[in-house]
Every structure is written in structure tokens, then in C-alpha cells.
Protein backbone atom coordinates (compact mmCIF):
# COMPACT_ATOMS: atom_id res chain seq x y z
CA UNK A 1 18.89 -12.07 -9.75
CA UNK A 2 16.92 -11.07 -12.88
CA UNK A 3 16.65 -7.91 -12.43
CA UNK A 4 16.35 -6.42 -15.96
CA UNK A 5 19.73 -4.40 -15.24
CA UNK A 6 22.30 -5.53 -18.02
CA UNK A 7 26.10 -6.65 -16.25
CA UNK A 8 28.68 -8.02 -18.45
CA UNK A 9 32.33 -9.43 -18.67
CA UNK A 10 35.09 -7.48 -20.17
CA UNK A 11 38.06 -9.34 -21.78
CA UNK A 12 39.49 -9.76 -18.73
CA UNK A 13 36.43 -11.83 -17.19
CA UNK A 14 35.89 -8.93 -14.39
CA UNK A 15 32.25 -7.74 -13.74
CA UNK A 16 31.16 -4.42 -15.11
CA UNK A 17 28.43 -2.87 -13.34
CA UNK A 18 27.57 0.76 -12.73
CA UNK A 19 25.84 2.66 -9.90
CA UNK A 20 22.51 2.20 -11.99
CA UNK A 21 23.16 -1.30 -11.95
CA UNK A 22 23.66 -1.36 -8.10
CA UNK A 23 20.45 0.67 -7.38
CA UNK A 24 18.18 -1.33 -9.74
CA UNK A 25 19.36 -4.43 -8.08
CA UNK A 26 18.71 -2.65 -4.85
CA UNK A 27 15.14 -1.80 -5.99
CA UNK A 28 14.65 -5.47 -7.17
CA UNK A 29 15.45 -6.67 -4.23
CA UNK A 30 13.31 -4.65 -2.29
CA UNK A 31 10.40 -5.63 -4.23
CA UNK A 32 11.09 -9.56 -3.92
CA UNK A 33 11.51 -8.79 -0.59
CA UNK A 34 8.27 -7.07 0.51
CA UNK A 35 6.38 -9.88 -1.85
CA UNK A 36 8.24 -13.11 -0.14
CA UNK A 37 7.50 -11.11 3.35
CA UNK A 38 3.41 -10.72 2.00
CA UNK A 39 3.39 -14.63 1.46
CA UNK A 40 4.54 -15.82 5.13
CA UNK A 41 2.82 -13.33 6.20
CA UNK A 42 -0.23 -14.49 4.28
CA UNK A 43 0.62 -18.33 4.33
CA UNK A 44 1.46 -18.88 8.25
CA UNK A 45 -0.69 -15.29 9.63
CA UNK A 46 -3.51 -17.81 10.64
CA UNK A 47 -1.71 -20.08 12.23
CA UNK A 48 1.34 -18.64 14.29
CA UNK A 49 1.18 -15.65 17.03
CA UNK A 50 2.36 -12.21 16.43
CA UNK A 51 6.58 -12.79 18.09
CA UNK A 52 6.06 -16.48 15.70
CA UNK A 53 5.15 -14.93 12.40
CA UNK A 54 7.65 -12.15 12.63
CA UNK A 55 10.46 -14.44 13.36
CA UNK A 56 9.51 -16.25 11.02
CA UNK A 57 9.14 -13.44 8.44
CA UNK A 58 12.71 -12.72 8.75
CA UNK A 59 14.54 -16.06 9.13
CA UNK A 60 12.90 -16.80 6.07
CA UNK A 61 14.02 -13.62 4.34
CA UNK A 62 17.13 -14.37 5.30
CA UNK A 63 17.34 -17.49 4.01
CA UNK A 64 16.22 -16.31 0.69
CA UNK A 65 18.76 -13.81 0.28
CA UNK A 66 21.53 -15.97 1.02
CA UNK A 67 20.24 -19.03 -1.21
CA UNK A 68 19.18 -16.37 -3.84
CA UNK A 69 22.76 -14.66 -3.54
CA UNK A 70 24.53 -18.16 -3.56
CA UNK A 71 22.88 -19.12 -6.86
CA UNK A 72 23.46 -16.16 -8.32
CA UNK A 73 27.45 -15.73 -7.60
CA UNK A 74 28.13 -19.51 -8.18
CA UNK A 75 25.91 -19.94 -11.35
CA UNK A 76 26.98 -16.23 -13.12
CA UNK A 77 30.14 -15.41 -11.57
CA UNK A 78 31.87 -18.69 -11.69
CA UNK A 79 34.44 -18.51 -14.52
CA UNK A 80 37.13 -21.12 -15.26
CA UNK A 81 37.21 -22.78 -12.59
CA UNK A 82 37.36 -19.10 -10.53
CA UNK A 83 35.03 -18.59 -7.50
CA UNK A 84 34.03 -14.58 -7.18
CA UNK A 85 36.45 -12.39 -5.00
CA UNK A 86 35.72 -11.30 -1.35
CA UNK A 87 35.31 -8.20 -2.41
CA UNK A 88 32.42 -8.88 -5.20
CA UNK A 89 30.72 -11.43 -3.09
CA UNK A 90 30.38 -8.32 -0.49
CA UNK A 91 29.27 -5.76 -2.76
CA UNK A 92 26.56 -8.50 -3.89
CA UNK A 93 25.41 -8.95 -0.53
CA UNK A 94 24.95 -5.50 0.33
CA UNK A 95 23.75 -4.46 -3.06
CA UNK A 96 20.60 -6.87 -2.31
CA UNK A 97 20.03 -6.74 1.60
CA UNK A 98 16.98 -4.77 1.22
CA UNK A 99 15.53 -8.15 0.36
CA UNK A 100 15.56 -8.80 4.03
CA UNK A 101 15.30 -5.14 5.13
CA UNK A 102 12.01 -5.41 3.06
CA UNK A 103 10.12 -7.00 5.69
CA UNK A 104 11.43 -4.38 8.85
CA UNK A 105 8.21 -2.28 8.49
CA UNK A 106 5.79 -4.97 8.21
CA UNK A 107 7.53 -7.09 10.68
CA UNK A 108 7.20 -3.99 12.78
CA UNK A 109 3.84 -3.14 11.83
CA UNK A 110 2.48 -6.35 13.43
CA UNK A 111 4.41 -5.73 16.76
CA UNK A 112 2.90 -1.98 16.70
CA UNK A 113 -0.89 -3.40 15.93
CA UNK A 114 -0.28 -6.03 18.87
CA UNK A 115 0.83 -2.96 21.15
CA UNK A 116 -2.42 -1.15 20.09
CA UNK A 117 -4.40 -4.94 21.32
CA UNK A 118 -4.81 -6.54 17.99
CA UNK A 119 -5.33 -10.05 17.50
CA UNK A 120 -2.24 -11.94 15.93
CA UNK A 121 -4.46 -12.68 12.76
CA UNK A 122 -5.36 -8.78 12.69
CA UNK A 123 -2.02 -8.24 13.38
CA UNK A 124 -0.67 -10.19 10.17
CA UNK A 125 -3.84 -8.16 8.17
CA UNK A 126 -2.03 -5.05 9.15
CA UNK A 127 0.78 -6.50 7.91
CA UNK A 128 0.10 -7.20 4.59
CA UNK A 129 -1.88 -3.67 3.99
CA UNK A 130 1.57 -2.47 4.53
CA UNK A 131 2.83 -4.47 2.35
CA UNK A 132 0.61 -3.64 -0.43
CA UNK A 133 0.96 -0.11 0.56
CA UNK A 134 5.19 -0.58 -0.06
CA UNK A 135 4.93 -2.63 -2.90
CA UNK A 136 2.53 0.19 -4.46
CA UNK A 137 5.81 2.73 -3.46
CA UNK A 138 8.33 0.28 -5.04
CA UNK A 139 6.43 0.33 -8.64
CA UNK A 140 5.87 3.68 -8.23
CA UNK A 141 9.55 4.35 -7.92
CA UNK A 142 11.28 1.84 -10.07
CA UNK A 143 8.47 3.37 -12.67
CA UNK A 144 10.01 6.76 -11.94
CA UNK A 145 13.57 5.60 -12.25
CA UNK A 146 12.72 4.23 -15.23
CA UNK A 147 11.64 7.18 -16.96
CA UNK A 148 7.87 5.95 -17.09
CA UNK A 149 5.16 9.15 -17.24
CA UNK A 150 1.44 8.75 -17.37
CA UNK A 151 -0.67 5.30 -18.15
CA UNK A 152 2.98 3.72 -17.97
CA UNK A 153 3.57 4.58 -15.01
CA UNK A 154 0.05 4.20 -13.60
CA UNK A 155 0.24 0.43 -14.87
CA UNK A 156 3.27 -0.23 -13.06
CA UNK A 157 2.27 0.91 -9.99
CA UNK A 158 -1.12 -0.92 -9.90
CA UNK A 159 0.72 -4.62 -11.18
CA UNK A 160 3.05 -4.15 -8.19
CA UNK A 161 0.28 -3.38 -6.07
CA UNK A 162 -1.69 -6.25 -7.40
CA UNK A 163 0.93 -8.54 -6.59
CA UNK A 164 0.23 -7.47 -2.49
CA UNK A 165 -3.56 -7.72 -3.33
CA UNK A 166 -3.07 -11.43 -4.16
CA UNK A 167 -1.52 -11.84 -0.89
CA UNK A 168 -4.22 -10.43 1.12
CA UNK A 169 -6.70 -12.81 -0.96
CA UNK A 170 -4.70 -15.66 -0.02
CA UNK A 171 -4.62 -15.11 3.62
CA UNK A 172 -8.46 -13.98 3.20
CA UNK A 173 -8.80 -17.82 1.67
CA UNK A 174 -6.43 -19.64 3.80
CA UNK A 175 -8.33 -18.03 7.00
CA UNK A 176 -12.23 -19.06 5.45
CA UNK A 177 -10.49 -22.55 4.67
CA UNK A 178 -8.67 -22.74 8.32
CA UNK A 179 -12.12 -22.34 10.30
């Protein structure tokens, strides 16, 4: 995953990575998380019910993180002929689960608006406000880790925010296109 974290290989061809490595991968993940969650959410909120789209919303995450995990251990950590140990192919998984734990609170937001009698398409609205709403806290904090201050960290915040913003628009056009 391109995270803009730099990992290497000693001499010995083990990976180097250090806690700031971890938790910007961690971060990263989140963020691709919440974003892949905004477009199902967006792309299928108009046409599947509330138990539908939130099923879907995580099978899919799932299947991100392990394809996006796979790739990533057998295309950078395969070395002579070497597969990754147990023990690094663990420590990847867990360092980028929050891709999938990304979408618990908007998964959960839609059962919570259903509870409160929304529609299923009002439901996956909901949704996505919370997902612009996290993705706004992710750039805010990766900005902060990073050291950003002022108009820096202002424009960091609003691009990740953006990024939910086009999601809404989508579903927005999807639903005027779908009627």
C-alpha cells in the first residue's frame, strides 16, 4: 500500500519498519477504507435495502483488504524465491484492518437511521455524511501527525473531505439518473 511511509531491506533482506511506519499505514488504511465504504455506499444506496447495503459494505471491505494485502506481500515482500513469514504477513494484516473497521460507524449509522424510521436511501445519505464527516477527521489527523499547522493543514483536511463530497454527488446523480 502506498502509503507515503518509507520501509526498506537491510542486507539481510528483512523488513525494517518502525512504529511510525505501522501507524501511518494504519491511518492510510483507514482513509481508503472510509472512501471504498463512501462508494458502495454511494454506488448500490439506491438500489439495495438498509441489512443489503451494509452487508455489502463490509464483504466488500473485506475483500479489498485481503486482495490489497495479497498484492502488496507477494509483489514487495517476495524475495528470491522467499514468500513473507507468518509472522510479517500478521503484523501486515493487523497493521491495515482499519481498512475494514473503516466502514463500522457508517455501516452502523445506517442501521441507527433505520431504527429512528428512515428510508434505506436516507439511510445510505446518513451514511455517507458520516463518512465525509470521518474522512474530514482522518485529514485532519494524518495532517497533525504530519507536523502540518495553518493553510497546510486546512488544505488537507478539506481534500480529504472533498473526496466524501464526491461521493455524496455521486449517489445524488446515480439517484436523479435511477428515477
Amino acid at each position: 500500500m502506498a502509503d507515503g511511509t518509507e520501509t526498506g531491506s537491510g542486507s539481510s533482506g528483512t523488513h525494517i519498519g518502525s512504529a511510525s511506519t505501522s501507524g501511518g499505514r494504519r491511518r492510510t488504511a483507514s482513509i481508503y477504507g472510509t472512501i471504498v465504504t463512501a462508494a458502495v455506499i454511494a454506488a448500490a444506496g439506491n438500489q439495495l435495502n438498509s441489512a443489503q447495503l451494509a452487508a455489502t459494505v463490509v464483504v466488500t471491505l473485506l475483500v479489498y483488504w485481503l486482495a490489497e494485502q495479497y498484492a502488496e506481500l507477494l509483489g514487495s515482500h517476495t524475495r528470491d524465491g522467499r514468500l513473507p513469514s507468518a509472522g510479517h504477513i500478521r503484523s501486515s494484516l493487523a497493521e491495515t484492518w482499519p481498512m475494514v473497521t473503516a466502514s463500522f460507524l457508517p455501516v452502523a449509522s445506517i442501521g441507527a437511521a433505520v431504527l429512528f424510521g428512515a428510508s434505506s436511501s436516507d439511510a445510505a445519505q446518513a451514511a455517507l455524511i458520516v463518512s465525509v464527516v470521518l474522512l474530514i477527521m482522518h485529514g485532519f489527523t494524518v495532517g497533525r501527525a504530519a507536523g502540518l499547522r495553518g493553510t497546510r493543514l486546512v488544505i488537507v483536511t478539506v481534500i480529504a473531505g472533498l473526496l466524501g463530497v464526491a461521493m455524496v454527488i455521486l449517489k445524488s446523480m446515480l439517484q436523479h439518473h435511477h428515477y
